[in-house]
PDB file of N, CA and C in Angstrom:
ATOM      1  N   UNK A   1     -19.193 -91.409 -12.781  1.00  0.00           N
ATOM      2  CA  UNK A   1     -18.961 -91.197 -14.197  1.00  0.00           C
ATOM      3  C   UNK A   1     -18.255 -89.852 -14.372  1.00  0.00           C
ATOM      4  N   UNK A   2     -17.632 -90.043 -14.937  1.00  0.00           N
ATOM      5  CA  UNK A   2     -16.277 -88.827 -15.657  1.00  0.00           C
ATOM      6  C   UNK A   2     -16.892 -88.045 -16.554  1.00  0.00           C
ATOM      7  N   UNK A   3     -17.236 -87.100 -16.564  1.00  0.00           N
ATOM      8  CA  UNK A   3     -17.822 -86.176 -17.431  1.00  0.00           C
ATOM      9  C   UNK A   3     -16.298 -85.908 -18.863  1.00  0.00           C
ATOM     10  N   UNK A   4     -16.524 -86.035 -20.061  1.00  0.00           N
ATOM     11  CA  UNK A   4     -16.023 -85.765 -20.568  1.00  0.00           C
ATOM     12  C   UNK A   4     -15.117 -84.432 -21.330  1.00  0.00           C
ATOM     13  N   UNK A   5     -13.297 -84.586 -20.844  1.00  0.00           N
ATOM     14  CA  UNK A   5     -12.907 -83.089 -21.163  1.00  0.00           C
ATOM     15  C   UNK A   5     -12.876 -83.037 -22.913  1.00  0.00           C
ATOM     16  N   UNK A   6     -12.638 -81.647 -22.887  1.00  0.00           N
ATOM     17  CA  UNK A   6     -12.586 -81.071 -24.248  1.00  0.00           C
ATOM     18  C   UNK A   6     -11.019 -80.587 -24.530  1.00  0.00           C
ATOM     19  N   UNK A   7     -10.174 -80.521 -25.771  1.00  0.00           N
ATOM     20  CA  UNK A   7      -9.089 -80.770 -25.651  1.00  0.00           C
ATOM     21  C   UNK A   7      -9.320 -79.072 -25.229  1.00  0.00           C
ATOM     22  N   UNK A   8     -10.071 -78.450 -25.539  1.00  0.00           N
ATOM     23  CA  UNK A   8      -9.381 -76.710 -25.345  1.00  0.00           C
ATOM     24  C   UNK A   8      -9.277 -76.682 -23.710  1.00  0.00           C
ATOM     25  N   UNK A   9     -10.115 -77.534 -22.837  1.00  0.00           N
ATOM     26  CA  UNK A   9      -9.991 -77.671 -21.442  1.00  0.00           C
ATOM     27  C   UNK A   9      -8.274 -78.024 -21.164  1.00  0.00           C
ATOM     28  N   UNK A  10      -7.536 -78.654 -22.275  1.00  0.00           N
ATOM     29  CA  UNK A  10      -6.114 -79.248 -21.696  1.00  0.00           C
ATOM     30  C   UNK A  10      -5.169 -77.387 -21.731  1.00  0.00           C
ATOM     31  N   UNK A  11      -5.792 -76.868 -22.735  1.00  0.00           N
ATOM     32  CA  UNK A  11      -4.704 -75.866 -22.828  1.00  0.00           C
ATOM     33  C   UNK A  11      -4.901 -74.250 -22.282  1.00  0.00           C
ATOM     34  N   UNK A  12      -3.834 -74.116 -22.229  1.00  0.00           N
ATOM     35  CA  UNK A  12      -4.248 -72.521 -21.528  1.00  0.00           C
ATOM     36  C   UNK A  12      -5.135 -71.647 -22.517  1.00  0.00           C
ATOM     37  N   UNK A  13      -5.634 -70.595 -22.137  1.00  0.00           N
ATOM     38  CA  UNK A  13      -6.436 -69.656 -22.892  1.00  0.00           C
ATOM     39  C   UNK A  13      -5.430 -68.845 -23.611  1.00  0.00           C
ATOM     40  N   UNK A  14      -5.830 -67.845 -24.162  1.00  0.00           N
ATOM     41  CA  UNK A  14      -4.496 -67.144 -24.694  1.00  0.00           C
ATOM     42  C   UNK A  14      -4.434 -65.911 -23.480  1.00  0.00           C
ATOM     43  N   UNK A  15      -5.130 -65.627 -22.683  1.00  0.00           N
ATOM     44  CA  UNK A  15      -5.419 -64.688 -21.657  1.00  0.00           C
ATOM     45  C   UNK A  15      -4.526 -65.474 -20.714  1.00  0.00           C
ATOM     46  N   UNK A  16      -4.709 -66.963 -20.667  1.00  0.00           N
ATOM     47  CA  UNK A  16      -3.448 -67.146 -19.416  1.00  0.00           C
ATOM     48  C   UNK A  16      -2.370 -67.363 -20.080  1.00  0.00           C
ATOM     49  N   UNK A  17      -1.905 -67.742 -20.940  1.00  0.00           N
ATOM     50  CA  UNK A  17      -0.870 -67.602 -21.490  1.00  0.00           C
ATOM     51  C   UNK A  17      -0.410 -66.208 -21.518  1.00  0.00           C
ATOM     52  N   UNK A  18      -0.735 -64.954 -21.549  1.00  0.00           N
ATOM     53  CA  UNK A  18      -0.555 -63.795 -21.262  1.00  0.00           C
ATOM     54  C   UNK A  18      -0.290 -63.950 -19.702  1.00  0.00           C
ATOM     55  N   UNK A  19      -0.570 -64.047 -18.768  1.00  0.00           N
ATOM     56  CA  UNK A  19      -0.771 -63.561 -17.580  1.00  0.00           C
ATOM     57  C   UNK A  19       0.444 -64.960 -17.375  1.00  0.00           C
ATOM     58  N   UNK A  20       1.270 -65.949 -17.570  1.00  0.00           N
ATOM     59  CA  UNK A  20       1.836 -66.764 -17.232  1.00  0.00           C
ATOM     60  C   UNK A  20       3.073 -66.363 -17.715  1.00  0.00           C
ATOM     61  N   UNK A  21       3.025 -65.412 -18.553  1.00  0.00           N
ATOM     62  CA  UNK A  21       4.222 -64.708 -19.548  1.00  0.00           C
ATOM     63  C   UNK A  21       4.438 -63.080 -19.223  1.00  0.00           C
ATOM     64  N   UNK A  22       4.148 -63.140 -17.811  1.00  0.00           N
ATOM     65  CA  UNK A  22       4.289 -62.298 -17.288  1.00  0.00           C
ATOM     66  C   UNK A  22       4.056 -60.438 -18.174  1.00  0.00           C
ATOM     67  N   UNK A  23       2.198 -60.734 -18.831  1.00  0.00           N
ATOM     68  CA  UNK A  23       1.551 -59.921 -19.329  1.00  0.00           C
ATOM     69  C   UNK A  23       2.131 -59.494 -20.798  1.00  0.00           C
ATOM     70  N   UNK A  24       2.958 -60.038 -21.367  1.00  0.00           N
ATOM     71  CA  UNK A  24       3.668 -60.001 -22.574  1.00  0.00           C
ATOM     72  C   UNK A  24       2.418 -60.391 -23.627  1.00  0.00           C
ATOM     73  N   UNK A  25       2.496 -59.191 -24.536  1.00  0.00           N
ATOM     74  CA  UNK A  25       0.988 -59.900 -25.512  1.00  0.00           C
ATOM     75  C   UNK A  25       1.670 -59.828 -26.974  1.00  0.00           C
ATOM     76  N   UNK A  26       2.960 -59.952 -26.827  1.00  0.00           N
ATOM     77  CA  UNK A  26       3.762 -60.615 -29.069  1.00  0.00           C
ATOM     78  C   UNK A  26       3.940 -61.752 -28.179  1.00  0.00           C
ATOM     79  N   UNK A  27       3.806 -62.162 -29.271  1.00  0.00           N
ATOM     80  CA  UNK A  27       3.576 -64.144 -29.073  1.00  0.00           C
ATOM     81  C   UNK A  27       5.410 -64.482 -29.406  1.00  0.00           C
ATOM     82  N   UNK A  28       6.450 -63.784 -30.110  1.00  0.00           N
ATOM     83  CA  UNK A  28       7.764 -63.807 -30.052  1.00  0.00           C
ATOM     84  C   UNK A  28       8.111 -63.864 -28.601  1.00  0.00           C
ATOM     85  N   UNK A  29       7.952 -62.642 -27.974  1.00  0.00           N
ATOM     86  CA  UNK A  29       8.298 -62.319 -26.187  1.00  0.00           C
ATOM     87  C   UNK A  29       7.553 -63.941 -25.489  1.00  0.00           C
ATOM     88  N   UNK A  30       6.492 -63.693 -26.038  1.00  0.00           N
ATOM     89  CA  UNK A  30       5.890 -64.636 -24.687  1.00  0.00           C
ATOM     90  C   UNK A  30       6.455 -66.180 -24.863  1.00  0.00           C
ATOM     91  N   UNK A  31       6.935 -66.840 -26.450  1.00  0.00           N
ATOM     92  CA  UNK A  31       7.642 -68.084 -26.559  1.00  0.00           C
ATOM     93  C   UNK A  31       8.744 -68.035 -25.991  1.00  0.00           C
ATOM     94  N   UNK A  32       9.442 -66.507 -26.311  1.00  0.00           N
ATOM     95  CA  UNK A  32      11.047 -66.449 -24.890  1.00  0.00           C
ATOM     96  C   UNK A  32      10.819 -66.440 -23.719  1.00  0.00           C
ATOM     97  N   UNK A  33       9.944 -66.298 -23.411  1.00  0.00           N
ATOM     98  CA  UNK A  33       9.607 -66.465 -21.881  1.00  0.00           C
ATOM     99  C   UNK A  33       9.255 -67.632 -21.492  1.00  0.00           C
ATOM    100  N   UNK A  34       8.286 -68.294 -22.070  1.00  0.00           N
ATOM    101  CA  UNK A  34       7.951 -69.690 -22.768  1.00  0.00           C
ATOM    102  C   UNK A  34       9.492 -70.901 -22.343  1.00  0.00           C
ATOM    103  N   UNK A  35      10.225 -70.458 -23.128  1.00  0.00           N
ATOM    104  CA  UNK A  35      11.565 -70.918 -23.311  1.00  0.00           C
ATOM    105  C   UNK A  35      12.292 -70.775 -22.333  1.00  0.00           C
ATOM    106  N   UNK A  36      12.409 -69.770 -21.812  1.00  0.00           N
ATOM    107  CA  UNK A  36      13.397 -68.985 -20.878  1.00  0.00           C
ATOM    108  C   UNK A  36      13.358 -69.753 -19.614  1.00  0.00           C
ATOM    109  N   UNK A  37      11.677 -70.058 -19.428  1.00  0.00           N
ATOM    110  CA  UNK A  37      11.407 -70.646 -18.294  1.00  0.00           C
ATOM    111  C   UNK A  37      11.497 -72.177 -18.383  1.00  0.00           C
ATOM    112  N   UNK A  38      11.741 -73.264 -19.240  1.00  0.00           N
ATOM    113  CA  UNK A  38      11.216 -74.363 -19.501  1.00  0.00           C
ATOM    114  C   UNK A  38      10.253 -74.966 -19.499  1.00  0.00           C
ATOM    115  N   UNK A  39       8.664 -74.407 -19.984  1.00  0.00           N
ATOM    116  CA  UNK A  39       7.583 -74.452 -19.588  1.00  0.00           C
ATOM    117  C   UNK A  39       7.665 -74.836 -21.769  1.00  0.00           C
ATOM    118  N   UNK A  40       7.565 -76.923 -21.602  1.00  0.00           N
ATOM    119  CA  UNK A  40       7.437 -76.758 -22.890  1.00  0.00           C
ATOM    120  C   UNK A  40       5.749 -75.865 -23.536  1.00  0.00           C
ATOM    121  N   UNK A  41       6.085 -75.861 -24.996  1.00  0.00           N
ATOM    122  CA  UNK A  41       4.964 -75.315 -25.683  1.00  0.00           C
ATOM    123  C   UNK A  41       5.014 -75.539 -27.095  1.00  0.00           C
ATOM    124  N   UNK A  42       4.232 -75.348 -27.586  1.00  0.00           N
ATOM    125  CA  UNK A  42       4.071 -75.042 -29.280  1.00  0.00           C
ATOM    126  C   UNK A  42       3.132 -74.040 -30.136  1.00  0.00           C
ATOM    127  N   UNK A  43       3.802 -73.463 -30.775  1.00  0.00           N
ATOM    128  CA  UNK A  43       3.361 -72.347 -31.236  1.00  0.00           C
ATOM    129  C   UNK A  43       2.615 -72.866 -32.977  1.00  0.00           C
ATOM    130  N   UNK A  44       1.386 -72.642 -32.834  1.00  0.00           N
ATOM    131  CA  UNK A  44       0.928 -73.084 -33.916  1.00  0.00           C
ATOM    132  C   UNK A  44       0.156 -71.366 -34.394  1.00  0.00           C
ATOM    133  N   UNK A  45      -0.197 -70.996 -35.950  1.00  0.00           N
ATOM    134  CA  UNK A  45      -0.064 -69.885 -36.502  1.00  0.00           C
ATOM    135  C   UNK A  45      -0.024 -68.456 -35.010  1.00  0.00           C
ATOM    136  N   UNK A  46      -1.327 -67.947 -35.073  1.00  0.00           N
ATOM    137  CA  UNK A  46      -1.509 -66.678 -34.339  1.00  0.00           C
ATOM    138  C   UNK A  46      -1.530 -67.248 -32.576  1.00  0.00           C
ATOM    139  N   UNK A  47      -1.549 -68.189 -32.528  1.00  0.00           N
ATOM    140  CA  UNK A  47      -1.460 -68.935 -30.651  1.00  0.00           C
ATOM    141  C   UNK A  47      -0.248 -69.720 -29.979  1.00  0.00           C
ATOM    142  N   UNK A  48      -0.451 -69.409 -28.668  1.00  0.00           N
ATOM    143  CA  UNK A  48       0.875 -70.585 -28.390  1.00  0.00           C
ATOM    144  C   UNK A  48      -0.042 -71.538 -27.552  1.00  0.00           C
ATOM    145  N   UNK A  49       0.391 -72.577 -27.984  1.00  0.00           N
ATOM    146  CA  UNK A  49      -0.452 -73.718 -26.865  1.00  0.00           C
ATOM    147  C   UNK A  49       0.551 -74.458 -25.496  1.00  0.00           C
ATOM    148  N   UNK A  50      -0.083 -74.340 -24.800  1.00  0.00           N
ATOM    149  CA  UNK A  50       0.528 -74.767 -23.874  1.00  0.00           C
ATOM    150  C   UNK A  50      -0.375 -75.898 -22.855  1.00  0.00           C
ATOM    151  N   UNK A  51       0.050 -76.567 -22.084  1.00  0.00           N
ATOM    152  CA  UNK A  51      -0.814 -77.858 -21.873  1.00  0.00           C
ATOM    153  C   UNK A  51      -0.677 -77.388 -20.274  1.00  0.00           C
ATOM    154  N   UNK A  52      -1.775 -77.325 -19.905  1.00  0.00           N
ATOM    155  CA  UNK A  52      -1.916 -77.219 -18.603  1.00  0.00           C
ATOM    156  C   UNK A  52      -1.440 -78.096 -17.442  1.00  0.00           C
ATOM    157  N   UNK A  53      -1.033 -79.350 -17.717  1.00  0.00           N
ATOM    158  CA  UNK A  53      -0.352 -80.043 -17.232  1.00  0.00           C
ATOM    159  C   UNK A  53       1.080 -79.729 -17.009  1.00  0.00           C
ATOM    160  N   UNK A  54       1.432 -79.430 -18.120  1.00  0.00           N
ATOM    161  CA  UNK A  54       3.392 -78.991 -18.177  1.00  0.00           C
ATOM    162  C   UNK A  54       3.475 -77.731 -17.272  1.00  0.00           C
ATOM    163  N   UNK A  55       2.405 -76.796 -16.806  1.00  0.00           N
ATOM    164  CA  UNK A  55       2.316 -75.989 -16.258  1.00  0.00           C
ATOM    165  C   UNK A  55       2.127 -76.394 -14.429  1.00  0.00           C
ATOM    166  N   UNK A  56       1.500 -77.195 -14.130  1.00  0.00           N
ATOM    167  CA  UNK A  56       1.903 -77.689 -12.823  1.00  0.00           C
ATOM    168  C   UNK A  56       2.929 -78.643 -12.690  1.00  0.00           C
ATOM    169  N   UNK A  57       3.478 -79.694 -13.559  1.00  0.00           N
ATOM    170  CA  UNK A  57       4.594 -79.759 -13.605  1.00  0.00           C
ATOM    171  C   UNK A  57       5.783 -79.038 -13.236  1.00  0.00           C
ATOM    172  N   UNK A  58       5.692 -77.905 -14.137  1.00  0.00           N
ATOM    173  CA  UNK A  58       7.192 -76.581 -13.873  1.00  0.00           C
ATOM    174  C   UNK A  58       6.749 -76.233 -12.358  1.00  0.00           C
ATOM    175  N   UNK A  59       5.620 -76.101 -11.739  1.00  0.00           N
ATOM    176  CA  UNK A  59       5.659 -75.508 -10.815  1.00  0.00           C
ATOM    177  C   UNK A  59       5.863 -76.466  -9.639  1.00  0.00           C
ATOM    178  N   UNK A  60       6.269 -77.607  -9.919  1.00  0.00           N
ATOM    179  CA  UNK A  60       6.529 -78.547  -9.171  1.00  0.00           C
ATOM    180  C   UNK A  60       7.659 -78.692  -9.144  1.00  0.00           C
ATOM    181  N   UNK A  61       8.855 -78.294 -10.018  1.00  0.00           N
ATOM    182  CA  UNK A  61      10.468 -78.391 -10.037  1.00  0.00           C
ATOM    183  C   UNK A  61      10.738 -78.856 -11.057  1.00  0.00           C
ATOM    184  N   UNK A  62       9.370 -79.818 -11.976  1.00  0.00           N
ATOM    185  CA  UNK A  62       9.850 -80.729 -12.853  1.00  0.00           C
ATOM    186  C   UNK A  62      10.630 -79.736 -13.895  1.00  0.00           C
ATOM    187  N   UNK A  63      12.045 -80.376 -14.411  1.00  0.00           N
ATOM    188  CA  UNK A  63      12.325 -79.882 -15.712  1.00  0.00           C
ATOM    189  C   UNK A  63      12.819 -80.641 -16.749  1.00  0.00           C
ATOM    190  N   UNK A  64      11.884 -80.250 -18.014  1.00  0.00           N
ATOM    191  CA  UNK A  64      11.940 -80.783 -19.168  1.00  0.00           C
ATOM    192  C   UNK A  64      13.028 -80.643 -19.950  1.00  0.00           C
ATOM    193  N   UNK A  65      13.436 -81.443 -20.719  1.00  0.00           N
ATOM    194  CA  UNK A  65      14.231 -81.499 -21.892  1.00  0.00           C
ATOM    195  C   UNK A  65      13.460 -82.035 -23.001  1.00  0.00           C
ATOM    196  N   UNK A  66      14.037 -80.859 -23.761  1.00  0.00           N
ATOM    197  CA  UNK A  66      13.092 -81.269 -24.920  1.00  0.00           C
ATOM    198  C   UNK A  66      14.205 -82.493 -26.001  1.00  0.00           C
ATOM    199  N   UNK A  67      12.723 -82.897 -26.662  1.00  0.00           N
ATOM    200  CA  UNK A  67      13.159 -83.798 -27.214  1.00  0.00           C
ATOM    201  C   UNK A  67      13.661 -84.045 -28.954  1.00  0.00           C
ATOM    202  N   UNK A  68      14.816 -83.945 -29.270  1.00  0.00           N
ATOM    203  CA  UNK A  68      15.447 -83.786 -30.677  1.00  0.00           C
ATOM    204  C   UNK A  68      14.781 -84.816 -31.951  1.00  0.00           C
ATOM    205  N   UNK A  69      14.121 -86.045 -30.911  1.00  0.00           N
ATOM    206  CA  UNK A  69      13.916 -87.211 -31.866  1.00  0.00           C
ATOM    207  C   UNK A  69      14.979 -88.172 -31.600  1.00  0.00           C
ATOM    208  N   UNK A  70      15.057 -89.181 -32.041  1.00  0.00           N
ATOM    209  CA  UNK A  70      15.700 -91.018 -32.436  1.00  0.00           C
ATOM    210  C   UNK A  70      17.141 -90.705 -32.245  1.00  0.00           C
ATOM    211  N   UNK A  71      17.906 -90.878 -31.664  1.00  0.00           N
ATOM    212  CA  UNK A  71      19.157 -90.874 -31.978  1.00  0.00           C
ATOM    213  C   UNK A  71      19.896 -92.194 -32.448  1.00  0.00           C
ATOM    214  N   UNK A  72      19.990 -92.167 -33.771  1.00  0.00           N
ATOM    215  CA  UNK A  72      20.348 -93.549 -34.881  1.00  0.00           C
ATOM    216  C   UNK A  72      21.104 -93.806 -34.214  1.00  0.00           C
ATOM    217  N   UNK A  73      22.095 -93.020 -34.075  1.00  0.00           N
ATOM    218  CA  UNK A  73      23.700 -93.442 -34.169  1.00  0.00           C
ATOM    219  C   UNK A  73      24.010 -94.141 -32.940  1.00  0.00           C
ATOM    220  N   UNK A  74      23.174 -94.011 -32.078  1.00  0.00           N
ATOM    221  CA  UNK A  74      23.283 -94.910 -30.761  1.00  0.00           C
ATOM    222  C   UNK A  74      22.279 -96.397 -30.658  1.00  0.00           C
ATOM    223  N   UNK A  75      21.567 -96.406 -31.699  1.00  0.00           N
ATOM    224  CA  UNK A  75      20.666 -97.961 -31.720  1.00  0.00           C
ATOM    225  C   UNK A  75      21.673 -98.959 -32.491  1.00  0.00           C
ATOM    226  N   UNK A  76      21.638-100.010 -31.348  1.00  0.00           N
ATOM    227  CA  UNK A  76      22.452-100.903 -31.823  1.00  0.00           C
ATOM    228  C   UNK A  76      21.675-102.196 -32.391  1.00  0.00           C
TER     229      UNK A  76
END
């Protein structure tokens, strides 16, 4: 039996998000770094969330493109 996770278990702390942003503590710097690196994220008010998954991902080679949404003009 699978013990059940908690979503704050999916995301980094804000302490690793510091220490993954190479000790940067304005949440501006640390989304460019965020960015810089392709390590998606989302910044919701005073936190950035980041999913611990996308984080072994990047460190696996994977790289993301983010996603704009539907592109109409190409559904036929």
């Amino acid at each position: 039996m699978t013990a059940a996770r908690s979503i704050d278990d999916e995301f980094l702390r804000p302490a690793e998000v510091k220490e993954l942003t190479d000790g940067a503590t304005d949440l501006d710097e640390q989304e460019r770094i965020l960015k810089r690196d392709g390590i998606p994220h989302r910044r919701r008010d005073k936190r950035i969330l980041v999913s611990r998954f996308h984080v072994r991902e990047w460190l696996a080679g994977k790289v993301f493109t983010p996603s704009r949404g539907i592109r109409w003009d190409l559904v036929k």
